[in-house]
N, C-alpha and C. Protein backbone atom coordinates (compact mmCIF):
# COMPACT_ATOMS: atom_id res chain seq x y z
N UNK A 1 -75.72 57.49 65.53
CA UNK A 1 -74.78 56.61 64.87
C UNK A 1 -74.86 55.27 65.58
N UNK A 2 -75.04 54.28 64.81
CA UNK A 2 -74.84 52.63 65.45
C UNK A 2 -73.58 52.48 65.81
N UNK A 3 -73.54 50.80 66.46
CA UNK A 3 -72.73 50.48 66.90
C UNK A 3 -71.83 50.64 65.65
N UNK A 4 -72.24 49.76 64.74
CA UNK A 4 -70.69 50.08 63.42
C UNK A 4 -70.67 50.93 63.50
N UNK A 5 -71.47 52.39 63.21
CA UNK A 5 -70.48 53.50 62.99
C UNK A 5 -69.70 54.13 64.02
N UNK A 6 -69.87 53.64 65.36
CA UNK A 6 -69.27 53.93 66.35
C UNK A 6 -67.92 52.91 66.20
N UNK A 7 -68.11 51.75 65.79
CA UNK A 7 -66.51 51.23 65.99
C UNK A 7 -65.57 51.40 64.72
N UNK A 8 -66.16 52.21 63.78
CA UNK A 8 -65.67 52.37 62.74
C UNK A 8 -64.72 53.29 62.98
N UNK A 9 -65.72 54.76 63.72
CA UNK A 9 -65.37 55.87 63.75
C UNK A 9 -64.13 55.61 64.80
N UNK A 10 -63.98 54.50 65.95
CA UNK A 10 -63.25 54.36 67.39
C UNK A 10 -62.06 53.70 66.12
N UNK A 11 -61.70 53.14 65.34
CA UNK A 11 -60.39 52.66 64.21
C UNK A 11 -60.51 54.10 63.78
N UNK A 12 -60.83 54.75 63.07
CA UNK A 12 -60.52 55.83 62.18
C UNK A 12 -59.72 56.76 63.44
N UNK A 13 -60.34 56.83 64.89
CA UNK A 13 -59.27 57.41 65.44
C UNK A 13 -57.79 57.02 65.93
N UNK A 14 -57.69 55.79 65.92
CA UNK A 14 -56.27 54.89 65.98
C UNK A 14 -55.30 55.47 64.24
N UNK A 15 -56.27 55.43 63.50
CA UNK A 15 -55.34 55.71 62.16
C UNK A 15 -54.88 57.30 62.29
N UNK A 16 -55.88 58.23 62.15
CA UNK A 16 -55.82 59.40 62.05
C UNK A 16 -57.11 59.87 63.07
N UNK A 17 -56.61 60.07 64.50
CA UNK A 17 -57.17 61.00 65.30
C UNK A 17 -57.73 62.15 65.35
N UNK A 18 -57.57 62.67 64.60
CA UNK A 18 -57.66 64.74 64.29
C UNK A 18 -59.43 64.23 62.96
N UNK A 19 -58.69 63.38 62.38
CA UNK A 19 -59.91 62.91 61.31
C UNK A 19 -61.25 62.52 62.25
N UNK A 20 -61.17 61.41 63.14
CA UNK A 20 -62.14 61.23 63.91
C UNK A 20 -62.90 62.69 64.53
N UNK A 21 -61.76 62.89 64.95
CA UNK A 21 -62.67 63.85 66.35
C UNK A 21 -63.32 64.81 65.19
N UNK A 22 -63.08 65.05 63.84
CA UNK A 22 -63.64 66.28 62.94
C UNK A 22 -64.92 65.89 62.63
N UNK A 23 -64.73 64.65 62.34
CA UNK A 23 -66.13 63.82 61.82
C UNK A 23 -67.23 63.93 63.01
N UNK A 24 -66.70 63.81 64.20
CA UNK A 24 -67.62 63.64 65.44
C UNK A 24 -68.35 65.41 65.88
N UNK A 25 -67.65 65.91 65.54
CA UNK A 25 -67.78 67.57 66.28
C UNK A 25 -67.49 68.82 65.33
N UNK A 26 -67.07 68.31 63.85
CA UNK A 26 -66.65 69.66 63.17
C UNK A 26 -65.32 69.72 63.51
N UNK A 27 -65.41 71.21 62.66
CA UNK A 27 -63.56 71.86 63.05
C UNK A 27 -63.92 73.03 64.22
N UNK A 28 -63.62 72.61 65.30
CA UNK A 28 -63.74 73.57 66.47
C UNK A 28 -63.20 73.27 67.27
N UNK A 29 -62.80 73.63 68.46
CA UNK A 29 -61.24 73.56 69.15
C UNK A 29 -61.58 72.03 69.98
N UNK A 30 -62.12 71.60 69.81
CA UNK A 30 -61.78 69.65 69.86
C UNK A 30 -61.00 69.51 69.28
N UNK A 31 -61.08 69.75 67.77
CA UNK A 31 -60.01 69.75 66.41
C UNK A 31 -58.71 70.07 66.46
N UNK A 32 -58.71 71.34 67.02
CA UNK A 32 -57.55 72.21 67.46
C UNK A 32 -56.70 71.09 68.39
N UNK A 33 -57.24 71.37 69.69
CA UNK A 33 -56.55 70.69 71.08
C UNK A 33 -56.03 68.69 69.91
N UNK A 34 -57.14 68.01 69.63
CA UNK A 34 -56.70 67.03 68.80
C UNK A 34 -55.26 67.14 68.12
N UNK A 35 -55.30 68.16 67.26
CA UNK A 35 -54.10 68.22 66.31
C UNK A 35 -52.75 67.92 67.01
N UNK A 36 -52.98 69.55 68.12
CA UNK A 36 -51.74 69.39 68.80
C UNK A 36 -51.50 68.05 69.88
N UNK A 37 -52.52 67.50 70.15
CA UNK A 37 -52.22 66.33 71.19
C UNK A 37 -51.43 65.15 70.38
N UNK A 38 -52.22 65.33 69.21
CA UNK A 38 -51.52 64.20 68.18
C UNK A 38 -50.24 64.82 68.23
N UNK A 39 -49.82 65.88 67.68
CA UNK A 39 -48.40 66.30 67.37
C UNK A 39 -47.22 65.87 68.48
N UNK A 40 -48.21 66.06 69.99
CA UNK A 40 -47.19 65.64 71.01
C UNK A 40 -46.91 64.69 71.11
N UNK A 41 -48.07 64.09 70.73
CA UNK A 41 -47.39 61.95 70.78
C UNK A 41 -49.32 61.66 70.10
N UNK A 42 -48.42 60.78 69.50
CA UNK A 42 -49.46 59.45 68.79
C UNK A 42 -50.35 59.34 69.90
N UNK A 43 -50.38 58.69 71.46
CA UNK A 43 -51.46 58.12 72.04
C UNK A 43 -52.58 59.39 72.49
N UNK A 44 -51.72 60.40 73.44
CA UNK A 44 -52.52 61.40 73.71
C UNK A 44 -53.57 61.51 72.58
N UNK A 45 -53.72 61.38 71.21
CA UNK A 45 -54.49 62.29 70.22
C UNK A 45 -55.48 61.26 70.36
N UNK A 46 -55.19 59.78 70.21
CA UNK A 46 -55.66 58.56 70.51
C UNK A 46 -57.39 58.54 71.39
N UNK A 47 -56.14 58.59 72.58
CA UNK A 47 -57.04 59.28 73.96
C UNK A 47 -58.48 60.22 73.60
N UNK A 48 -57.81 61.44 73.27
CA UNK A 48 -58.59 62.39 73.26
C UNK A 48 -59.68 62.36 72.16
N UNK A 49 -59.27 61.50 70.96
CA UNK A 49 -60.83 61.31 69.79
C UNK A 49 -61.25 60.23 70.55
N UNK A 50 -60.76 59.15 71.21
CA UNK A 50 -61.81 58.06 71.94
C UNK A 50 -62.83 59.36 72.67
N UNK A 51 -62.16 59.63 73.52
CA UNK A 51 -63.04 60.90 74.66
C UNK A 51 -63.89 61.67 74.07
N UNK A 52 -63.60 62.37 72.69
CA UNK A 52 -64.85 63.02 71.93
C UNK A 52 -65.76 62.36 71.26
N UNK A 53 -65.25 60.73 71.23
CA UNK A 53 -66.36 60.02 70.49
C UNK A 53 -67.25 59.26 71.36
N UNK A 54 -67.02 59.17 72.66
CA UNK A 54 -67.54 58.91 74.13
C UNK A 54 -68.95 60.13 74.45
N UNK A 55 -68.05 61.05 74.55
CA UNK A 55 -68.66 62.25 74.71
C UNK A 55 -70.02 62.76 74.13
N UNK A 56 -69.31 63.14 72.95
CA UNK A 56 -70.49 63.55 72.01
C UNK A 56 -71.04 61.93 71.23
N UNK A 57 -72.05 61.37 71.70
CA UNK A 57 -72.42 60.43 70.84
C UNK A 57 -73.10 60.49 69.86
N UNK A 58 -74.38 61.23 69.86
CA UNK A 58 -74.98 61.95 68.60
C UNK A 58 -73.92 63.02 67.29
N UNK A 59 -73.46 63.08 68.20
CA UNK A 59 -72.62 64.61 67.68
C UNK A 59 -72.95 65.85 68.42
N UNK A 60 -72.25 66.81 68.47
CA UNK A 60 -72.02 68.15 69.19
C UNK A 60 -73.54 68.67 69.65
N UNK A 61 -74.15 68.56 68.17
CA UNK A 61 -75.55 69.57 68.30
C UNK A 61 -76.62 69.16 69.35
N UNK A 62 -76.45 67.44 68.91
CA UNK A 62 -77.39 66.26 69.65
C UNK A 62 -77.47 66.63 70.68
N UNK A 63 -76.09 66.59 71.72
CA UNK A 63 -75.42 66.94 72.43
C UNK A 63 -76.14 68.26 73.30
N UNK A 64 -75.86 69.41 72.60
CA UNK A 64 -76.47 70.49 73.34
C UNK A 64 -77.82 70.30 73.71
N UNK A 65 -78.58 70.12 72.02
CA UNK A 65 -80.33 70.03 72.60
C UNK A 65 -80.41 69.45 73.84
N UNK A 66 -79.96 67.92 74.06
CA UNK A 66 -80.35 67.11 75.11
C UNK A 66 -80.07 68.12 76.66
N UNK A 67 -78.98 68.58 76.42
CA UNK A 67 -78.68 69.64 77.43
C UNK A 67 -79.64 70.57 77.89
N UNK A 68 -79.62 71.20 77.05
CA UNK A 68 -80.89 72.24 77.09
C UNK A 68 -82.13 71.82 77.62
N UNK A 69 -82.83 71.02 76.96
CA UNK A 69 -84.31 70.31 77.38
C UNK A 69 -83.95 69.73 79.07
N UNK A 70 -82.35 69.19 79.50
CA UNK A 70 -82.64 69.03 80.46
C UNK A 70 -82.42 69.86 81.35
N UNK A 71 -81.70 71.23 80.77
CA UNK A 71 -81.79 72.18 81.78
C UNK A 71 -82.90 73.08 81.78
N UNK A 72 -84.46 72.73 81.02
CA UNK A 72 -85.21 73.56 81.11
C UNK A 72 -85.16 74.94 79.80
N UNK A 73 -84.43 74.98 79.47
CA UNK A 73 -83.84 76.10 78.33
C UNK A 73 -83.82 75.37 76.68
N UNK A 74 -84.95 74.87 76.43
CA UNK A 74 -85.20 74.17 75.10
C UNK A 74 -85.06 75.30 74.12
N UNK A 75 -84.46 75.06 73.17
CA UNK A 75 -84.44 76.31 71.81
C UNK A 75 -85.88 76.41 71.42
N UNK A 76 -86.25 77.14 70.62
CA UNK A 76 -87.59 77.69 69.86
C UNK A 76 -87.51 76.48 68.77
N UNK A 77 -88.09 76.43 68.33
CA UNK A 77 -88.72 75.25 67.13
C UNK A 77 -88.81 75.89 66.12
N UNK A 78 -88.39 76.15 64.81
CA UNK A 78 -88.45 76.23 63.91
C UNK A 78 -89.38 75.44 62.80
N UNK A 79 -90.91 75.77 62.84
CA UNK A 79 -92.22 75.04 62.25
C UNK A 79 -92.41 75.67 60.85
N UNK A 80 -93.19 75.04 60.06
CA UNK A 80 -93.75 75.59 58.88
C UNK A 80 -93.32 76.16 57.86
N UNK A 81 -92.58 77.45 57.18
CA UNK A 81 -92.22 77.95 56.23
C UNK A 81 -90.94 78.68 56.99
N UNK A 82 -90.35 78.16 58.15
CA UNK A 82 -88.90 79.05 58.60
C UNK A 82 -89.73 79.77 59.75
N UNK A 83 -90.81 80.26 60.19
CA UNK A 83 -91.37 80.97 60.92
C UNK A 83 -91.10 80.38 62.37
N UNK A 84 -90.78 81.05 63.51
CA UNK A 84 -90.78 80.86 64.82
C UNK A 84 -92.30 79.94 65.21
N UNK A 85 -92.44 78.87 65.92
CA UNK A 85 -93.41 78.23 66.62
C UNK A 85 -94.15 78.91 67.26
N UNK A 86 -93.89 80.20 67.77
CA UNK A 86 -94.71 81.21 68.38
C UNK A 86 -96.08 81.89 67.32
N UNK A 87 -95.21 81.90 66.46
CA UNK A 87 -95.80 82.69 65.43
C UNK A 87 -97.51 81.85 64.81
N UNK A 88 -96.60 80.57 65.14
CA UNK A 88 -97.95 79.59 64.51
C UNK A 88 -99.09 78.98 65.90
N UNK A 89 -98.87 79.89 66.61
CA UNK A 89 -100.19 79.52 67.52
C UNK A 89 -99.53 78.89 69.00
N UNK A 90 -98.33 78.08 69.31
CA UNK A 90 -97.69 77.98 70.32
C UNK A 90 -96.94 79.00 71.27
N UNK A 91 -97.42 78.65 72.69
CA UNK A 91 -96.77 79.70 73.36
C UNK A 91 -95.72 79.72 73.92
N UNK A 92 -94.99 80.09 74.09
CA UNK A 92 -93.53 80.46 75.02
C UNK A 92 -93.51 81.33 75.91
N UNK A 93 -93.99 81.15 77.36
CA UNK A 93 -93.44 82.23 78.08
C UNK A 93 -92.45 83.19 78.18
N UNK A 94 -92.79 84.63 78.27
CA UNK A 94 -91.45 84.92 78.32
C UNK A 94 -90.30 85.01 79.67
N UNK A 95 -89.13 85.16 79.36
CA UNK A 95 -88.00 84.89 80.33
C UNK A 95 -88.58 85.87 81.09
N UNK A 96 -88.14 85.22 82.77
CA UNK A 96 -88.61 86.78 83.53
C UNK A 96 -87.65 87.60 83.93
N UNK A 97 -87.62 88.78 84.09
CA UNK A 97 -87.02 89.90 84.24
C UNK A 97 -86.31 89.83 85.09
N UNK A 98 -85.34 90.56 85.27
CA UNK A 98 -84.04 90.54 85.85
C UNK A 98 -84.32 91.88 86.71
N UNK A 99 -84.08 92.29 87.86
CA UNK A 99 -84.75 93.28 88.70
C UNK A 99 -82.86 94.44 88.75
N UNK A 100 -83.29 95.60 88.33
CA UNK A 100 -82.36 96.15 88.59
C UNK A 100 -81.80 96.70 90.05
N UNK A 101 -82.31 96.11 91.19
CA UNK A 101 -81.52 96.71 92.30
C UNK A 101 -82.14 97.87 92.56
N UNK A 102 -82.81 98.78 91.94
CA UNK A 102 -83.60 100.32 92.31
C UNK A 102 -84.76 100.00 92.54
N UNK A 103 -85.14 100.66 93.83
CA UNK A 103 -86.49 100.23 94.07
C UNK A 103 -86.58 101.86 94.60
N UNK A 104 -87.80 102.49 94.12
CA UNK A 104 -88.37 104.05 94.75
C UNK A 104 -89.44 103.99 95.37
């Protein structure tokens, strides 16, 4: 999202807060915690869609990938007709094993 839609979206949370933060992240307990912050007072809700629109700048999903890739834990790729990236000739190591403590 550009700068306009970022200062668009930063007014839409001054009008209706709960609206922003939905647009930014979905209905998921951002949404939730939003509602009621609004309910407690006008600024808190304020606050808290600035903070989710800070936060998540892409949006939620953006958000995770970037996470992931930088923690090493990239999702699978979804290539070609829906088929796993594995499937089409790329490799993925697999995770290594977790040692159960028994050794004979």
């Amino acid at each position: 999202m550009g700068l306009v839609g970022g200062f668009c979206l930063g007014l839409l949370a001054i009008v209706l807060p709960p609206l922003a933060c939905a647009v930014r992240t979905g209905c998921d307990h951002h949404f939730i915690i939003n509602i009621i912050l609004t309910i407690c007072g006008w600024i808190p809700g304020i606050l808290h869609a600035w903070y989710i629109i800070l936060r998540f700048p892409d949006g939620k999903d953006a958000t995770r990938r970037r996470e992931a890739v930088r923690q090493g834990r990239a999702p699978v790729v979804q290539q070609g007709y829906g088929q796993p990236a594995a499937a089409q000739g790329v490799y993925y190591p697999p995770p290594p094993q977790q040692e159960t403590g028994y050794r004979y």
